[in-house]
C-alpha atoms as a PDB file:
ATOM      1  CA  UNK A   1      74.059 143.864 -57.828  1.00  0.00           C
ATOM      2  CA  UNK A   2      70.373 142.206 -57.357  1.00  0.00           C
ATOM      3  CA  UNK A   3      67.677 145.209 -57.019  1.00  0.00           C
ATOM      4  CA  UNK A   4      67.099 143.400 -53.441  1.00  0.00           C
ATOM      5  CA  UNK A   5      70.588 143.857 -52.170  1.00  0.00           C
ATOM      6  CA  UNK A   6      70.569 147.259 -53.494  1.00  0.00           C
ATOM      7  CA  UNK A   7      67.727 148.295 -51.422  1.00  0.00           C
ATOM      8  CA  UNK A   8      68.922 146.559 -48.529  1.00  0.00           C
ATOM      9  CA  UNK A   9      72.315 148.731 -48.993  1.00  0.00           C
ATOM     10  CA  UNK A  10      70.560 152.070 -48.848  1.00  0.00           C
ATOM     11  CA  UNK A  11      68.810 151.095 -45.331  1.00  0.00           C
ATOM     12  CA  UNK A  12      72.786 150.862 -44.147  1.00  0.00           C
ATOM     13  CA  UNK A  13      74.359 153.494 -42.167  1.00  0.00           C
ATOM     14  CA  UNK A  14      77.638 155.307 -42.992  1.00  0.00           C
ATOM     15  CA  UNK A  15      80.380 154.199 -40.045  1.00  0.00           C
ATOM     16  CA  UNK A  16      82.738 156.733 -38.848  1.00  0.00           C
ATOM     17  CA  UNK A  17      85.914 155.792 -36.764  1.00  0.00           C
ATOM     18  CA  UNK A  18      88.161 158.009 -35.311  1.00  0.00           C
ATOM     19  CA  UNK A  19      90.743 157.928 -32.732  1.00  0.00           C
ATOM     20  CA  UNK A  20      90.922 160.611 -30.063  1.00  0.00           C
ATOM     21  CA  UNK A  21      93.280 161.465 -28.238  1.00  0.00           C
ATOM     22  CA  UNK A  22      92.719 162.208 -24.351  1.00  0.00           C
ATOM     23  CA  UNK A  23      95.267 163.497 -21.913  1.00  0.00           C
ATOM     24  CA  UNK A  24      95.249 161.610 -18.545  1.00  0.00           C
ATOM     25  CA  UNK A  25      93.562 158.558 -19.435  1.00  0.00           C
ATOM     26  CA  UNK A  26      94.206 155.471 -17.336  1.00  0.00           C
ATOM     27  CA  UNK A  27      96.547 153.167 -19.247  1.00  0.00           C
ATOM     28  CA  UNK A  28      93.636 150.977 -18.254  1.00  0.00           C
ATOM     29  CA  UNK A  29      91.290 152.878 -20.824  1.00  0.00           C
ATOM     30  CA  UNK A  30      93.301 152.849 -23.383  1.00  0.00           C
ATOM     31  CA  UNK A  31      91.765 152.127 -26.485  1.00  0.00           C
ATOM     32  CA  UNK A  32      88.324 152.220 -24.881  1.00  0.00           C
ATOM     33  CA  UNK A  33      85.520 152.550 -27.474  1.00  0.00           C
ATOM     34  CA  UNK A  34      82.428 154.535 -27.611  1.00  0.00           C
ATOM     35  CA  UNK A  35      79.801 154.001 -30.182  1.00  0.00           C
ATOM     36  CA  UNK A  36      77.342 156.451 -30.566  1.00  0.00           C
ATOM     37  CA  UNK A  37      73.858 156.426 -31.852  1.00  0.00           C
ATOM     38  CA  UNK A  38      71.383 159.685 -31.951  1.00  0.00           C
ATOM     39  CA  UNK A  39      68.134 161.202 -33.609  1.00  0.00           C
ATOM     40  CA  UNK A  40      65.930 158.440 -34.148  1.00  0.00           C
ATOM     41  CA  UNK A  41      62.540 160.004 -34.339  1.00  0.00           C
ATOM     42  CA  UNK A  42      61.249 156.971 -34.173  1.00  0.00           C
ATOM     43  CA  UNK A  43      57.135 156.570 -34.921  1.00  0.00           C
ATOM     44  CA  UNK A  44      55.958 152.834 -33.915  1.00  0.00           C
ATOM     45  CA  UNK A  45      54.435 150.867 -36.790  1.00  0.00           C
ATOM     46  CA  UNK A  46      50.296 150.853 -35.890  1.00  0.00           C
ATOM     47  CA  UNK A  47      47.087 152.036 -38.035  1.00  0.00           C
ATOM     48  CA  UNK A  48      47.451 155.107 -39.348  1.00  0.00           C
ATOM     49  CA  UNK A  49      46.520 157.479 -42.254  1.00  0.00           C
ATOM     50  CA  UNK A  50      48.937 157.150 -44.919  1.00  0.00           C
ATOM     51  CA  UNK A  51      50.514 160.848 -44.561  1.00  0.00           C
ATOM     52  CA  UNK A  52      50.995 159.247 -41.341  1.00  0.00           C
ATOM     53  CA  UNK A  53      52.808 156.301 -42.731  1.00  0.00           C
ATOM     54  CA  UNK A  54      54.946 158.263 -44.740  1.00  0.00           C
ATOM     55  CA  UNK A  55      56.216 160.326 -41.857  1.00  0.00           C
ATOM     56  CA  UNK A  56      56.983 157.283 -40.297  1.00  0.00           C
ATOM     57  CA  UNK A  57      58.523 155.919 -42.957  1.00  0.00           C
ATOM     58  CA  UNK A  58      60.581 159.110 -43.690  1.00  0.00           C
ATOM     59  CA  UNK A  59      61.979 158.933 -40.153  1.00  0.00           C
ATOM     60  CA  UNK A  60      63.601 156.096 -39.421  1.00  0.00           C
ATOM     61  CA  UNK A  61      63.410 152.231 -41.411  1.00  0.00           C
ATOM     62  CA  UNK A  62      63.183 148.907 -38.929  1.00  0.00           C
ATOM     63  CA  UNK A  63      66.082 148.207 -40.958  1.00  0.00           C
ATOM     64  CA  UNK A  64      68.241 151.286 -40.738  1.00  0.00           C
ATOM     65  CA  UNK A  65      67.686 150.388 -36.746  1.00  0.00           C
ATOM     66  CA  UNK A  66      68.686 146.635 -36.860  1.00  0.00           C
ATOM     67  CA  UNK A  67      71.844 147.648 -39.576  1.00  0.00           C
ATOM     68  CA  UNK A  68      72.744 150.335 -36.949  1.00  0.00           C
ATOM     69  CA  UNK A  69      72.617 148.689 -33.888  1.00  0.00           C
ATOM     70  CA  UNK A  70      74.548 145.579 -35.658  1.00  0.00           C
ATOM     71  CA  UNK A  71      77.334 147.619 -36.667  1.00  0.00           C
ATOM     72  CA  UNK A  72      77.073 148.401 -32.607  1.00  0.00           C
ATOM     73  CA  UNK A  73      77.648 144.713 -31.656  1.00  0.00           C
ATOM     74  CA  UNK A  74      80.257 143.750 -33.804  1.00  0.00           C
ATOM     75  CA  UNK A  75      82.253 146.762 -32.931  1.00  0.00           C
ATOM     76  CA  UNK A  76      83.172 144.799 -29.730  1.00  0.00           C
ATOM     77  CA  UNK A  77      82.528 148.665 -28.115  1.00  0.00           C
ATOM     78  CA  UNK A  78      82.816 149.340 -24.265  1.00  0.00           C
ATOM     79  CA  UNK A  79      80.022 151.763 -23.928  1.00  0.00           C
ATOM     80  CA  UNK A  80      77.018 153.047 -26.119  1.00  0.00           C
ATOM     81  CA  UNK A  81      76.105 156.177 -26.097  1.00  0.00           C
ATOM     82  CA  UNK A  82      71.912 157.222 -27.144  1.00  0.00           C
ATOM     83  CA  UNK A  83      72.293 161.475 -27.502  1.00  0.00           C
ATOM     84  CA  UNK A  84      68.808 161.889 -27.502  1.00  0.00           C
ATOM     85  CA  UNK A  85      65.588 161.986 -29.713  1.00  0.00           C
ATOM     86  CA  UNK A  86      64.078 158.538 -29.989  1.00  0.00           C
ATOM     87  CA  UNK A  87      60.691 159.585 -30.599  1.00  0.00           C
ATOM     88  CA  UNK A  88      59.188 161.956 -33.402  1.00  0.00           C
ATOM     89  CA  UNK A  89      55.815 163.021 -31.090  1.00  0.00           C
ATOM     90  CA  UNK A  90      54.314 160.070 -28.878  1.00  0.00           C
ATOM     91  CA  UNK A  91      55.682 158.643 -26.195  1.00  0.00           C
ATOM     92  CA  UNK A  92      54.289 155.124 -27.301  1.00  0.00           C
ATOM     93  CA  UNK A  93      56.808 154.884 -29.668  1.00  0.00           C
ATOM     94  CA  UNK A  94      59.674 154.599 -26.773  1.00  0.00           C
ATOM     95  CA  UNK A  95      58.592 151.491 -25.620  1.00  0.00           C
ATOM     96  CA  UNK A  96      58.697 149.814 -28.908  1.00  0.00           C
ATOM     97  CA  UNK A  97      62.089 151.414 -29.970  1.00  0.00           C
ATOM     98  CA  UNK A  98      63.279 150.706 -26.537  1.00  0.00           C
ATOM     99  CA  UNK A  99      62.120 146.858 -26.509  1.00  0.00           C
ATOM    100  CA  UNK A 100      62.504 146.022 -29.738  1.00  0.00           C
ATOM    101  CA  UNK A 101      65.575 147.612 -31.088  1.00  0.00           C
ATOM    102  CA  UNK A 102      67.436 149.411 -28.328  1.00  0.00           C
ATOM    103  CA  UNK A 103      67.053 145.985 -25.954  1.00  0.00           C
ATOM    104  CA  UNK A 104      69.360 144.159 -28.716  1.00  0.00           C
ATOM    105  CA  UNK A 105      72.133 146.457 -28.049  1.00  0.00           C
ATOM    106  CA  UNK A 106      75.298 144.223 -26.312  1.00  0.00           C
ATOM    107  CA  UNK A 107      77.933 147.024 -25.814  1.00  0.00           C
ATOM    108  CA  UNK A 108      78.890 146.472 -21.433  1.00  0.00           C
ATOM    109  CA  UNK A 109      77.335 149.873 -20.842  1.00  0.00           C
ATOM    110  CA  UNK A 110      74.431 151.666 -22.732  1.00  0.00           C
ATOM    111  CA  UNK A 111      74.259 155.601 -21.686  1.00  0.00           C
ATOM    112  CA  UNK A 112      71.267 157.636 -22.994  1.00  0.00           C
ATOM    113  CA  UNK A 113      70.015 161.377 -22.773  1.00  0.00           C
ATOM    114  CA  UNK A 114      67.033 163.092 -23.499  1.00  0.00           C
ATOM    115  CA  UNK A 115      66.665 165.142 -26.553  1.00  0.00           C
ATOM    116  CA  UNK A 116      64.173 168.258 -27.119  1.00  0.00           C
ATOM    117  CA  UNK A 117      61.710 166.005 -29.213  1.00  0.00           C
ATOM    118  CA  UNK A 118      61.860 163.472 -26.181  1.00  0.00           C
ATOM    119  CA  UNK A 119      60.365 166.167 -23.985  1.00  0.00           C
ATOM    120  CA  UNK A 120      57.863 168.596 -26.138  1.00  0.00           C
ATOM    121  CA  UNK A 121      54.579 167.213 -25.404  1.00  0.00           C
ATOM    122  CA  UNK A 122      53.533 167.315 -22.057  1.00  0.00           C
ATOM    123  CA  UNK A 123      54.124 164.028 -19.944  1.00  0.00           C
ATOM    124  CA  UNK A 124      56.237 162.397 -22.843  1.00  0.00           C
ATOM    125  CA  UNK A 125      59.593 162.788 -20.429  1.00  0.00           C
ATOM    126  CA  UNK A 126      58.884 160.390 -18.155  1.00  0.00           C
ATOM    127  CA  UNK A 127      57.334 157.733 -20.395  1.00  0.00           C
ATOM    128  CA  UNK A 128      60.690 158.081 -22.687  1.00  0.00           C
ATOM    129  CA  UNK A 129      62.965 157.584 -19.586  1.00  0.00           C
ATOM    130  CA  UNK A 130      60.940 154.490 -18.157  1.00  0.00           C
ATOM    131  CA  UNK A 131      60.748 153.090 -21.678  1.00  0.00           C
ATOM    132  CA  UNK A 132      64.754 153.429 -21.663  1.00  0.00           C
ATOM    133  CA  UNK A 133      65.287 151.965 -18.121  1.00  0.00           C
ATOM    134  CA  UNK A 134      63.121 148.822 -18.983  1.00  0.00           C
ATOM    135  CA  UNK A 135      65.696 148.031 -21.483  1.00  0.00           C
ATOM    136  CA  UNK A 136      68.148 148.388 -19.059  1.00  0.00           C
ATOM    137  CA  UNK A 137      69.964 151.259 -20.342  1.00  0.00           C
ATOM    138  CA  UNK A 138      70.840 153.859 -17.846  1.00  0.00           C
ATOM    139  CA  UNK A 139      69.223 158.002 -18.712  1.00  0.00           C
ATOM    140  CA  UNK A 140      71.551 160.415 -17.077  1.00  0.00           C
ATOM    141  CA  UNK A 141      69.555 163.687 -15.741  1.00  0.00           C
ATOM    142  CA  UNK A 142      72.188 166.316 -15.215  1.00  0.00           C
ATOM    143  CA  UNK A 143      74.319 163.277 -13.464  1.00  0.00           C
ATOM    144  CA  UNK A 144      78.211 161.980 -13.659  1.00  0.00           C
ATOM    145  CA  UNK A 145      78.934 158.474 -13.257  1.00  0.00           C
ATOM    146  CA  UNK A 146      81.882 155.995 -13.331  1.00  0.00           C
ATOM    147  CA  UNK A 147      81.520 152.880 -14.978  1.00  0.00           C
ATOM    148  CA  UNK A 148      84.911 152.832 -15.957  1.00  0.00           C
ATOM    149  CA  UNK A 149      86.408 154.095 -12.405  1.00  0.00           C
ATOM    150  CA  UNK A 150      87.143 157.150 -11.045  1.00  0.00           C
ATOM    151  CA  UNK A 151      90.123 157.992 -14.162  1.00  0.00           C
ATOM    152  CA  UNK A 152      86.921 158.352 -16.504  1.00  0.00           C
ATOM    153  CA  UNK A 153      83.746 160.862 -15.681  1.00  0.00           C
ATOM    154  CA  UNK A 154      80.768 159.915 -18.067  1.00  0.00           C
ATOM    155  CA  UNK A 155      79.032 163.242 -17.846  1.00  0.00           C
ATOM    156  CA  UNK A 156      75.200 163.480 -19.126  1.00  0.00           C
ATOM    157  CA  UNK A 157      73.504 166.940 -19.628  1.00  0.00           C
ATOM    158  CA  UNK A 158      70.160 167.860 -20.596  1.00  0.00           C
ATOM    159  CA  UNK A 159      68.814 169.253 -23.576  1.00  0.00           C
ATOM    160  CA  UNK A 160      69.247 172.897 -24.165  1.00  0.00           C
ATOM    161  CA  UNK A 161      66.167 173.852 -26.043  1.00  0.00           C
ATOM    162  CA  UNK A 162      64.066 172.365 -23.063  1.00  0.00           C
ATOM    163  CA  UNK A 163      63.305 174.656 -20.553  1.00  0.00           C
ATOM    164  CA  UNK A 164      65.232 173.709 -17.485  1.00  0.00           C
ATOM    165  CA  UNK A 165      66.147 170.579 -18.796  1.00  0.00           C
ATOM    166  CA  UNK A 166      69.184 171.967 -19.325  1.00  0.00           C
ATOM    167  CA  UNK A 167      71.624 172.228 -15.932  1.00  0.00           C
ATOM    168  CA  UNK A 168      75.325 171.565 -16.253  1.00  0.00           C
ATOM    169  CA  UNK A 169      75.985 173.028 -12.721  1.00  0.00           C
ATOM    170  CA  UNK A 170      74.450 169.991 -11.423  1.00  0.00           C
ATOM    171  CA  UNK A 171      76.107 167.879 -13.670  1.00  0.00           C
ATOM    172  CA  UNK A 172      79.619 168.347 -13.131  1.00  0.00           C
ATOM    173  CA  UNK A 173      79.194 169.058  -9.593  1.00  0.00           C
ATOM    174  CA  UNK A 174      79.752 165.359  -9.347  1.00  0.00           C
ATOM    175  CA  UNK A 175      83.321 165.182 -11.685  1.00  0.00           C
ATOM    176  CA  UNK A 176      86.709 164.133 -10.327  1.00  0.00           C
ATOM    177  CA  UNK A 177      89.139 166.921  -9.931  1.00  0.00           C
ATOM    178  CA  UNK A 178      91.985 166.799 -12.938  1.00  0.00           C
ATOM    179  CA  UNK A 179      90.740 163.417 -14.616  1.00  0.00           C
ATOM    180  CA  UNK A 180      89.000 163.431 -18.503  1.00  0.00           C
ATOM    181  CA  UNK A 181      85.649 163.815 -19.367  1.00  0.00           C
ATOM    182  CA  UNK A 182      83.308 162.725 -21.601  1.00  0.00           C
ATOM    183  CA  UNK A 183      80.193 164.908 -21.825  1.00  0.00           C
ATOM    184  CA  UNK A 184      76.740 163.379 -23.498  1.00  0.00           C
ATOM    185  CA  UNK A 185      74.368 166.156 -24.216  1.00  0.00           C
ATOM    186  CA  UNK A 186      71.462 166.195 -27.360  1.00  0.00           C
ATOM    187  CA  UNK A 187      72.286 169.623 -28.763  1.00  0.00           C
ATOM    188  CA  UNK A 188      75.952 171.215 -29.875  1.00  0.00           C
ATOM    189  CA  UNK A 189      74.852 174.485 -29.281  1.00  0.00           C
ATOM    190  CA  UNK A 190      75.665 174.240 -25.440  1.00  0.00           C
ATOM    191  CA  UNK A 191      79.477 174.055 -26.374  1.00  0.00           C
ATOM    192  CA  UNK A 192      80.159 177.075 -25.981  1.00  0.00           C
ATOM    193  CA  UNK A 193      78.460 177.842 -22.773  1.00  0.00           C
ATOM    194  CA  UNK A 194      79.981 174.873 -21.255  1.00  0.00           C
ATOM    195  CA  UNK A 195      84.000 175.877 -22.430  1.00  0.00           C
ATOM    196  CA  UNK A 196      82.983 178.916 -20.057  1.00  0.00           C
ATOM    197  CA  UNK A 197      82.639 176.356 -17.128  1.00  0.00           C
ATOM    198  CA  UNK A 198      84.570 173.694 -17.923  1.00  0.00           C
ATOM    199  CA  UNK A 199      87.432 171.718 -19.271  1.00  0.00           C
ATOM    200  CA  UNK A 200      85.919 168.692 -21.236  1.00  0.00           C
ATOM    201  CA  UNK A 201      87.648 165.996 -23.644  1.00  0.00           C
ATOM    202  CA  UNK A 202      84.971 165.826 -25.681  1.00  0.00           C
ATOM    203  CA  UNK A 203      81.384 166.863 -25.887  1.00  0.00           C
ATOM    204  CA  UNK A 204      79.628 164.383 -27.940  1.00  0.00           C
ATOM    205  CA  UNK A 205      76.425 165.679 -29.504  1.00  0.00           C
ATOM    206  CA  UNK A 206      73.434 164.906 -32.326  1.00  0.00           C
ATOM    207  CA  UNK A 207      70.307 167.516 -33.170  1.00  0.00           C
ATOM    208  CA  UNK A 208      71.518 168.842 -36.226  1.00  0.00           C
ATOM    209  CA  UNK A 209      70.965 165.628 -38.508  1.00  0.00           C
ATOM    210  CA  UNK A 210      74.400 166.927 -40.067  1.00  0.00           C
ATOM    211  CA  UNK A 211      72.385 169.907 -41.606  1.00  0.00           C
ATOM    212  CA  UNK A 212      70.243 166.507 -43.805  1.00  0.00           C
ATOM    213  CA  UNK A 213      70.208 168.653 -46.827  1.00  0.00           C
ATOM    214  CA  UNK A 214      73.409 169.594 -47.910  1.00  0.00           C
ATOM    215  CA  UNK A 215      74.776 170.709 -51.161  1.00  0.00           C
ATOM    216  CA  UNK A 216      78.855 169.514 -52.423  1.00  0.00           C
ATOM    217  CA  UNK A 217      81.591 172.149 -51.141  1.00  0.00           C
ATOM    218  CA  UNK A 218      79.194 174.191 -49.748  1.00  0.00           C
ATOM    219  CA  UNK A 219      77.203 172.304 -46.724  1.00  0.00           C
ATOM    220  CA  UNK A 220      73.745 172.687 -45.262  1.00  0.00           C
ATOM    221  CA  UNK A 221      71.443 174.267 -47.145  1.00  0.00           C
ATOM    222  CA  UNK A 222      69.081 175.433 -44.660  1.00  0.00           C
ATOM    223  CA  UNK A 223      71.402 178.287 -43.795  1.00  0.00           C
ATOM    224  CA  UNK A 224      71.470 179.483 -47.027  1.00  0.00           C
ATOM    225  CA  UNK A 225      67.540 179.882 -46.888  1.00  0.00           C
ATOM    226  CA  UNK A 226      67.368 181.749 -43.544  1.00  0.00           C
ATOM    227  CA  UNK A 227      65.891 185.148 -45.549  1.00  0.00           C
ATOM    228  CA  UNK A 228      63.498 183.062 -46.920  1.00  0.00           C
ATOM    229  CA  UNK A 229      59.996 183.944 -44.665  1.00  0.00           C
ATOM    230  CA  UNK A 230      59.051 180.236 -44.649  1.00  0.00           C
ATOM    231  CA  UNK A 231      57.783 179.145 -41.431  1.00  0.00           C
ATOM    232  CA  UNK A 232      59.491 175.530 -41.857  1.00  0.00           C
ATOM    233  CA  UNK A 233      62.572 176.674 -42.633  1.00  0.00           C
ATOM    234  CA  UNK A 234      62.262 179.325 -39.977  1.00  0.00           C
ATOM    235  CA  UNK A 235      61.884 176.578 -37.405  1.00  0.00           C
ATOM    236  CA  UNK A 236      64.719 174.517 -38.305  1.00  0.00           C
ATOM    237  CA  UNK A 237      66.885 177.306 -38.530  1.00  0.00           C
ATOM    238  CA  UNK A 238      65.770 178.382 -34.730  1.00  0.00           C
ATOM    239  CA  UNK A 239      66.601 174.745 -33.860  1.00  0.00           C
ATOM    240  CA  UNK A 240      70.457 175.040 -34.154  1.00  0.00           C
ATOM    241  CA  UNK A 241      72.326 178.174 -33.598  1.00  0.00           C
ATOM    242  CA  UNK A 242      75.870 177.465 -34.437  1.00  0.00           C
ATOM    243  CA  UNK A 243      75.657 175.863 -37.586  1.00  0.00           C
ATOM    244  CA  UNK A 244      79.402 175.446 -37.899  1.00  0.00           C
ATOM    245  CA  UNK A 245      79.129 173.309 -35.338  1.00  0.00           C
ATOM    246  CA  UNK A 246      76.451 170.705 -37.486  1.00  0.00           C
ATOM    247  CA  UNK A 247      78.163 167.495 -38.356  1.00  0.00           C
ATOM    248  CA  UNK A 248      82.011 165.879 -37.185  1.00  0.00           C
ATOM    249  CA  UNK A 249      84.830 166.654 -34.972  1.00  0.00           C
ATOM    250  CA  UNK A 250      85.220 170.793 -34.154  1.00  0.00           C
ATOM    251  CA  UNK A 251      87.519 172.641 -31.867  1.00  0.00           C
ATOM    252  CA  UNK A 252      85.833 174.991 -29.122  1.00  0.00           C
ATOM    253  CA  UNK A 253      87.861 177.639 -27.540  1.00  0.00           C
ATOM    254  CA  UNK A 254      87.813 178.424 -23.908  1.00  0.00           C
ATOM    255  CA  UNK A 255      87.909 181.739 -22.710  1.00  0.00           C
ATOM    256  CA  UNK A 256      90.732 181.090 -20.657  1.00  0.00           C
ATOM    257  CA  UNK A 257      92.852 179.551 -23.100  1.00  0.00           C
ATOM    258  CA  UNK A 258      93.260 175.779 -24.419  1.00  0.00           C
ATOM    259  CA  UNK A 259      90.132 174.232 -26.124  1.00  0.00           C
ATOM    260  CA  UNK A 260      87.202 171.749 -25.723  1.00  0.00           C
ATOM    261  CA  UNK A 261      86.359 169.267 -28.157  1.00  0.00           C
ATOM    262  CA  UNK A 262      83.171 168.667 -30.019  1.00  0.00           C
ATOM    263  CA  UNK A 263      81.826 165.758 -32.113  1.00  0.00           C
ATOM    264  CA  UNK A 264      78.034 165.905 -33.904  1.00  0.00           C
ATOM    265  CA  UNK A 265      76.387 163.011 -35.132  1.00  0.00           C
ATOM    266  CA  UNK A 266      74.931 162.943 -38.620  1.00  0.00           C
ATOM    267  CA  UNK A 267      72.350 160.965 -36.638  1.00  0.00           C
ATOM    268  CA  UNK A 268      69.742 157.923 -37.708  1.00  0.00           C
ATOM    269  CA  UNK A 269      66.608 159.811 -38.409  1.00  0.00           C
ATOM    270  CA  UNK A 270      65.080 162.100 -41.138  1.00  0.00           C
ATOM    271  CA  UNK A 271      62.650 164.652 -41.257  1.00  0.00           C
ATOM    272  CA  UNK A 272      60.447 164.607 -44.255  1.00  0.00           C
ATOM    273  CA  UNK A 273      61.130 165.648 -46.909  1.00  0.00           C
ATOM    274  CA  UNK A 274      64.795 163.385 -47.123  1.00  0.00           C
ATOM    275  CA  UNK A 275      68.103 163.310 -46.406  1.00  0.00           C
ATOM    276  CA  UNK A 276      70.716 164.468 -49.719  1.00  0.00           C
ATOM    277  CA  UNK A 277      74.727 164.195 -49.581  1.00  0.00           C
ATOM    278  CA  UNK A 278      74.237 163.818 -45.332  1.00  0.00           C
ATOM    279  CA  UNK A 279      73.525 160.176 -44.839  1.00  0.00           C
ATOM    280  CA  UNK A 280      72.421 158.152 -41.441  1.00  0.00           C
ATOM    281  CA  UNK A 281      75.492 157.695 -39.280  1.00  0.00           C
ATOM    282  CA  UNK A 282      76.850 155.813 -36.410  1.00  0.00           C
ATOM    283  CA  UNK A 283      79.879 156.795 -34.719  1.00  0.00           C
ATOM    284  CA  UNK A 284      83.309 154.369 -33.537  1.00  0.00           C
ATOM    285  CA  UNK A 285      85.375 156.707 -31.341  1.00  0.00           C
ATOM    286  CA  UNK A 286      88.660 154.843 -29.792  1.00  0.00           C
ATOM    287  CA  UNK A 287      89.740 157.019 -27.049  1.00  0.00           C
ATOM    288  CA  UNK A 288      93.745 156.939 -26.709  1.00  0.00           C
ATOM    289  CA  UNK A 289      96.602 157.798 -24.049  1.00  0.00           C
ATOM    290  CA  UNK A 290      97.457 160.879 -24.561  1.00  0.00           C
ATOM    291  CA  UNK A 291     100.418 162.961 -22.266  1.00  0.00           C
ATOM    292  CA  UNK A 292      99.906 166.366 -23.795  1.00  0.00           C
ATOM    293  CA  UNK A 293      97.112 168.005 -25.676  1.00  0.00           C
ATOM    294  CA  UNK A 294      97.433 167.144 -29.337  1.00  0.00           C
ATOM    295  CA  UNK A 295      95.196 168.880 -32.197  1.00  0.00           C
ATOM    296  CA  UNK A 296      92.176 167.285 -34.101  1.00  0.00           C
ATOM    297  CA  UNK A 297      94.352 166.260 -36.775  1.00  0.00           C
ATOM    298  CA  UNK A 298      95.620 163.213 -34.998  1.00  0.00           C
ATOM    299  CA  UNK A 299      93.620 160.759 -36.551  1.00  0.00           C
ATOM    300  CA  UNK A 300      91.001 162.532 -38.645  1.00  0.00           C
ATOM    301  CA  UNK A 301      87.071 160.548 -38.460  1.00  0.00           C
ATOM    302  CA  UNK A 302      86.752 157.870 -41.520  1.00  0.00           C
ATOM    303  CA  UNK A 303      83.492 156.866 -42.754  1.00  0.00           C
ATOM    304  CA  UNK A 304      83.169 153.469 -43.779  1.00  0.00           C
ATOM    305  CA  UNK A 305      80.203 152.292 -46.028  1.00  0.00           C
ATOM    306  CA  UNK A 306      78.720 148.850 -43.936  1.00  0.00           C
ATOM    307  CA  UNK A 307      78.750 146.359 -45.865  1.00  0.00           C
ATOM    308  CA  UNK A 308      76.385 143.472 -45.248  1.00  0.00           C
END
């Protein structure tokens, strides 16, 4: 393979399909796709010191954005879903991502939420949601809607590290009685707060970059290191609490009986230093007709190498 083509592989993300299956979905829906896209961290190209650069860099490639949101548009999906983190730390950055990237996407209906990096500095919130809404793609505060009719609630929550950002009570206070839902929301951790309150289809999450360092058979390393006293690592580690929870499709119990369902997003973006055995992802889920609850194991995700 020509060095060129090679590099131009490695700025693809992995693509991973599922079906799922959802009890009382319209015959209507049937089939209906979501692609899902999350963690970009994105840092707009401008002058810069070169540690600077190289975070930038590190974070997320023009081309790993253009391979991703291609995969998007030939995936004929119904709805794409943003779970949150577009920018890295400046607000700046949204409108680029937003008009330059996120603009291209063609899916019928483009959902996004806020994620905790969306929100830390102060005043950033606002700029990230305009920046979104100029490219015509719709930020759900703690909101249902029903772009699919009334059989479908697209659910968005906010993030859970942000102080009240976070407000599900609100959220589902709009929901249709007995019909499925489909909950966006940036961080997994809520998912077991939210089986207290509710009965969801599936919860469909990013944050954890799939653990981004993980080691064969035995997963994320950064657990592993939680007696180190290293501030970094510290950090992380108080960035995701249920680390089982990190990367593909989980089961979460309700207190009450039955279960909700979970799926994380490996995610786009990196934080320096790299990603190892956890590579960028975007997600094809194919929601299907389902008349009783069936277990995870009905069509198990597949990741698919793109292949340009």
């Amino acid at each position: 393979m020509p060095r060129r083509d090679a590099d131009q592989r490695k700025q693809m993300p992995d693509v991973v399909k599922f079906d799922f299956p959802v009890v009382g979905l319209p015959e209507q829906l049937d089939g209906l796709t979501i692609a899902v896209l999350s963690d970009f961290h994105y840092v707009a190209p401008r002058s810069m010191p070169s540690a600077f650069q190289r975070l930038r860099n590190s974070c997320v490639s023009p081309a790993l954005l253009r391979g991703a949101i291609e995969v998007v548009n030939q995936s004929n999906a119904d709805i794409c879903v943003l779970a949150g983190d577009f920018i890295e730390y400046d607000w700046d950055s949204a409108y680029v991502l937003a008009s330059e990237f996120l603009s291209k996407i063609n899916t019928p209906v483009i959902v996004a939420v806020l994620g905790n990096h969306d929100q830390r500095r102060r005043g950033s919130r606002p700029e990230v949601i305009k920046a979104l809404q100029h490219a015509n793609i719709t930020v759900l505060d703690n909101e249902v809607i029903h772009p699919f009719g009334l059989g479908l609630d697209i659910v968005g929550i906010g993030d859970y590290l942000t102080t009240g950002d976070f407000r599900p009570h609100k959220a589902l206070a709009g929901c249709v009685d007995g019909v499925p839902r489909i909950v966006i929301t940036h961080n997994p951790d809520c998912a077991a707060e939210l089986a207290e309150i509710a009965s969801i289809s599936l919860q469909i999450s990013g944050h954890t970059h799939g653990g981004q360092i993980c080691l064969p058979y035995i997963g994320p390393l950064l657990p592993l290191l939680k007696k180190l006293p290293l501030a970094i690592v510290q950090k992380h580690l108080n960035s995701v609490q249920h680390w089982e929870w990190c990367n593909g499709l989980k089961t979460v119990p309700r207190p009450h009986g039955g279960h909700n369902s979970l799926y994380v997003t490996r995610g786009l973006g990196t934080h320096p230093p790299m990603r190892l055995f956890c590579p960028p992802e975007v997600t094809l889920i194919s929601l299907q007709r389902a008349d009783e609850p069936q277990g995870l194991s009905a069509s198990a995700p597949q990741t698919h190498l793109h292949d340009m």
